[in-house]
N, C-alpha and C. Protein backbone atom coordinates (compact mmCIF):
# COMPACT_ATOMS: atom_id res chain seq x y z
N UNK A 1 67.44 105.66 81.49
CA UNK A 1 68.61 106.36 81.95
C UNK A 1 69.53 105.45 82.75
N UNK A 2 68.89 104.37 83.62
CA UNK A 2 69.79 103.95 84.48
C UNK A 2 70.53 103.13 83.44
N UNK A 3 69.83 102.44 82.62
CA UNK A 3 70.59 101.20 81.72
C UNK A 3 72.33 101.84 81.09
N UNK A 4 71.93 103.54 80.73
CA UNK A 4 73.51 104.51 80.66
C UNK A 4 74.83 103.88 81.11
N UNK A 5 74.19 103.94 82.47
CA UNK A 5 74.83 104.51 83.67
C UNK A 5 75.64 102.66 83.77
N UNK A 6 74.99 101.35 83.19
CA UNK A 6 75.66 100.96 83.31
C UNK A 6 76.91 100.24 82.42
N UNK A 7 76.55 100.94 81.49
CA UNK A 7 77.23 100.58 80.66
C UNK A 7 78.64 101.52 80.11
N UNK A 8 79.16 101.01 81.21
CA UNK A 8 80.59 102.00 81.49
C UNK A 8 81.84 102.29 80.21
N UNK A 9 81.74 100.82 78.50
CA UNK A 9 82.13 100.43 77.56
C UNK A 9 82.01 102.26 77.28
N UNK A 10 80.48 102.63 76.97
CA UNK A 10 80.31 103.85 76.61
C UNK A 10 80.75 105.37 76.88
N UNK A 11 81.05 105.23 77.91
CA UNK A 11 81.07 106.49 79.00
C UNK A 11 81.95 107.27 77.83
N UNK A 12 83.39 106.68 77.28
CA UNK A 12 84.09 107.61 76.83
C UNK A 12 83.38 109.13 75.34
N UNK A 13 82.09 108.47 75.08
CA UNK A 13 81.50 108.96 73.95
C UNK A 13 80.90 110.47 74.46
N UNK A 14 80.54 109.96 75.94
CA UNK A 14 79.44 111.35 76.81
C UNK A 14 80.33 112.10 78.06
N UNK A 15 81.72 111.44 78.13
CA UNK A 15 81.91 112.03 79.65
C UNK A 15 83.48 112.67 79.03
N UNK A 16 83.75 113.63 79.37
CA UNK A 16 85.12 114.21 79.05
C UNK A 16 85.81 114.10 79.77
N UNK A 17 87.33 113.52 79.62
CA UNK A 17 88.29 112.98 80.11
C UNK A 17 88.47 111.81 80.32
N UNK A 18 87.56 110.67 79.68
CA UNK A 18 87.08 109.55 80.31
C UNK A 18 87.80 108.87 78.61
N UNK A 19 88.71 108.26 78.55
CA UNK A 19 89.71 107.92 77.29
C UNK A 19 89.16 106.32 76.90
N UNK A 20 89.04 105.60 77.36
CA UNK A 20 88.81 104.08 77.68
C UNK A 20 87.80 103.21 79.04
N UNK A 21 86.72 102.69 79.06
CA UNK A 21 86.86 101.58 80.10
C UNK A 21 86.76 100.31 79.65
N UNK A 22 87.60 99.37 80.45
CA UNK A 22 87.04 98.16 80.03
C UNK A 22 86.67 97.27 81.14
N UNK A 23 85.87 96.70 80.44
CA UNK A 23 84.62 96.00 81.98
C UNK A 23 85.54 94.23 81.87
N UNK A 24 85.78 94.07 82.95
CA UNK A 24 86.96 93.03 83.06
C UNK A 24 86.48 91.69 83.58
N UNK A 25 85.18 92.03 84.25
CA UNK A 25 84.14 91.11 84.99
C UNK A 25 83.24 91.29 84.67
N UNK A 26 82.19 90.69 85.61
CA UNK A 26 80.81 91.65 86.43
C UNK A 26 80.84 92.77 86.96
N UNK A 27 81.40 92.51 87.93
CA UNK A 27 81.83 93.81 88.80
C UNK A 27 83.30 94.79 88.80
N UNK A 28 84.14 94.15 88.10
CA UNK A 28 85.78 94.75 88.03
C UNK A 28 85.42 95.86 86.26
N UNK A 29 85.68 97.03 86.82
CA UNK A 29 86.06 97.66 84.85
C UNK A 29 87.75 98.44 85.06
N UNK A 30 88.32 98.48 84.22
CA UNK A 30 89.58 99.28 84.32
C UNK A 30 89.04 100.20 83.11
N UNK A 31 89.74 101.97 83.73
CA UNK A 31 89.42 103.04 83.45
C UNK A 31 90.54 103.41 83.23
N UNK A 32 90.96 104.66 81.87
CA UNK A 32 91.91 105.42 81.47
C UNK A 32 90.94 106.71 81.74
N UNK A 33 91.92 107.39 82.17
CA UNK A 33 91.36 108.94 81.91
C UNK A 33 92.26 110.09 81.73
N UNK A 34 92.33 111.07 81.47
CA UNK A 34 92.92 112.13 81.27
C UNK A 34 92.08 113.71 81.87
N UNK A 35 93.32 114.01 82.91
CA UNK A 35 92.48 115.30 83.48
C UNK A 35 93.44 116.18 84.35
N UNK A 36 93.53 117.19 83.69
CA UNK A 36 94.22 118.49 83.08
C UNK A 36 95.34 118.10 83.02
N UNK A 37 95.49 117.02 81.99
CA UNK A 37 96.70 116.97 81.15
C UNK A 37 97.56 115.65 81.97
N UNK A 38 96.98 115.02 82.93
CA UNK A 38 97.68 113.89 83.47
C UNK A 38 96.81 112.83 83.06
N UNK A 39 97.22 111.88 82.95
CA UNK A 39 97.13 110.57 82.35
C UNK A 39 97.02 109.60 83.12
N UNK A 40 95.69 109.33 83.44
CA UNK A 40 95.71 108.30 84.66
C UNK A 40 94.68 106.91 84.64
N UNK A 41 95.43 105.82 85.27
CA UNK A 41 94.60 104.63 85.14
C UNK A 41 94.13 103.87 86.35
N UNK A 42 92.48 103.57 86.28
CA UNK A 42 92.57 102.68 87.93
C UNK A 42 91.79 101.39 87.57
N UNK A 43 91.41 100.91 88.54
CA UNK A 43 90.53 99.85 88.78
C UNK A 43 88.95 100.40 89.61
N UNK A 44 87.82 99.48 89.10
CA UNK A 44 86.87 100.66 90.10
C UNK A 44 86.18 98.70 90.06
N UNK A 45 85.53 98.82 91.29
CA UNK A 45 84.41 97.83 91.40
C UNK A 45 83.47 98.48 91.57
N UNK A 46 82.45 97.52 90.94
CA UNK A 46 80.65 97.92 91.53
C UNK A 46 80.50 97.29 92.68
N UNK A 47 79.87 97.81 93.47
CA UNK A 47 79.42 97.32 94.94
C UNK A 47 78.29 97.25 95.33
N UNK A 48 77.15 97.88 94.09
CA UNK A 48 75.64 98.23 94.26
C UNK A 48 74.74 98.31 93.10
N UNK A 49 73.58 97.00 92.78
CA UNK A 49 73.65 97.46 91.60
C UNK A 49 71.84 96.95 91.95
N UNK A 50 70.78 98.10 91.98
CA UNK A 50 69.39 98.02 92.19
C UNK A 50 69.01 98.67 90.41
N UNK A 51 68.70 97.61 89.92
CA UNK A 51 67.71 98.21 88.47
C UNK A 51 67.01 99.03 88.62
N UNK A 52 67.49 99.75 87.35
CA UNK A 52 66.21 101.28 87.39
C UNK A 52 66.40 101.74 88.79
N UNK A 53 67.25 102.05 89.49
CA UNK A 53 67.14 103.18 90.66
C UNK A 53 68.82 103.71 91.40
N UNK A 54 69.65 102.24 91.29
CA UNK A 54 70.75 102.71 92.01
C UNK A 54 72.17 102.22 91.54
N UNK A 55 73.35 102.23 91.35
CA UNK A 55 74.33 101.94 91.28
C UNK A 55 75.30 102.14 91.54
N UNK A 56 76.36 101.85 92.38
CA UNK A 56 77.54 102.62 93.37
C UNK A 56 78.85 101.49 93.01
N UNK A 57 79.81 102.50 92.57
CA UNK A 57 81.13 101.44 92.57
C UNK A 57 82.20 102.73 93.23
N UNK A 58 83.33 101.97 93.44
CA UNK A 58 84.75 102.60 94.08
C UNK A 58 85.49 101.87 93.51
């Protein structure tokens, strides 16, 4: 499960509203999303990344 979680390329297949990510680094991915009808794009870093147990980005 955790291996999912990091593979953010995927997300758009399982998560709704989630249009695009692209992983730009290691730690940098840029995200498209769409949610209720606005159209929005950010930047997110990982900040935490424990195998098999934890992973935290902003």
């Amino acid at each position: 499960m955790y291996k999912q979680w990091t593979q953010f390329e995927s997300f758009p297949q399982f998560m709704k509203g989630v249009e695009a990510v692209q992983r730009l680094d290691d730690t940098h991915t840029h995200w498209v999303v769409s949610l209720g009808g606005a159209k929005r794009e950010f930047d997110a870093d990982t900040t935490e990344q424990s195998p098999d147990n934890r992973i935290a980005w902003k």
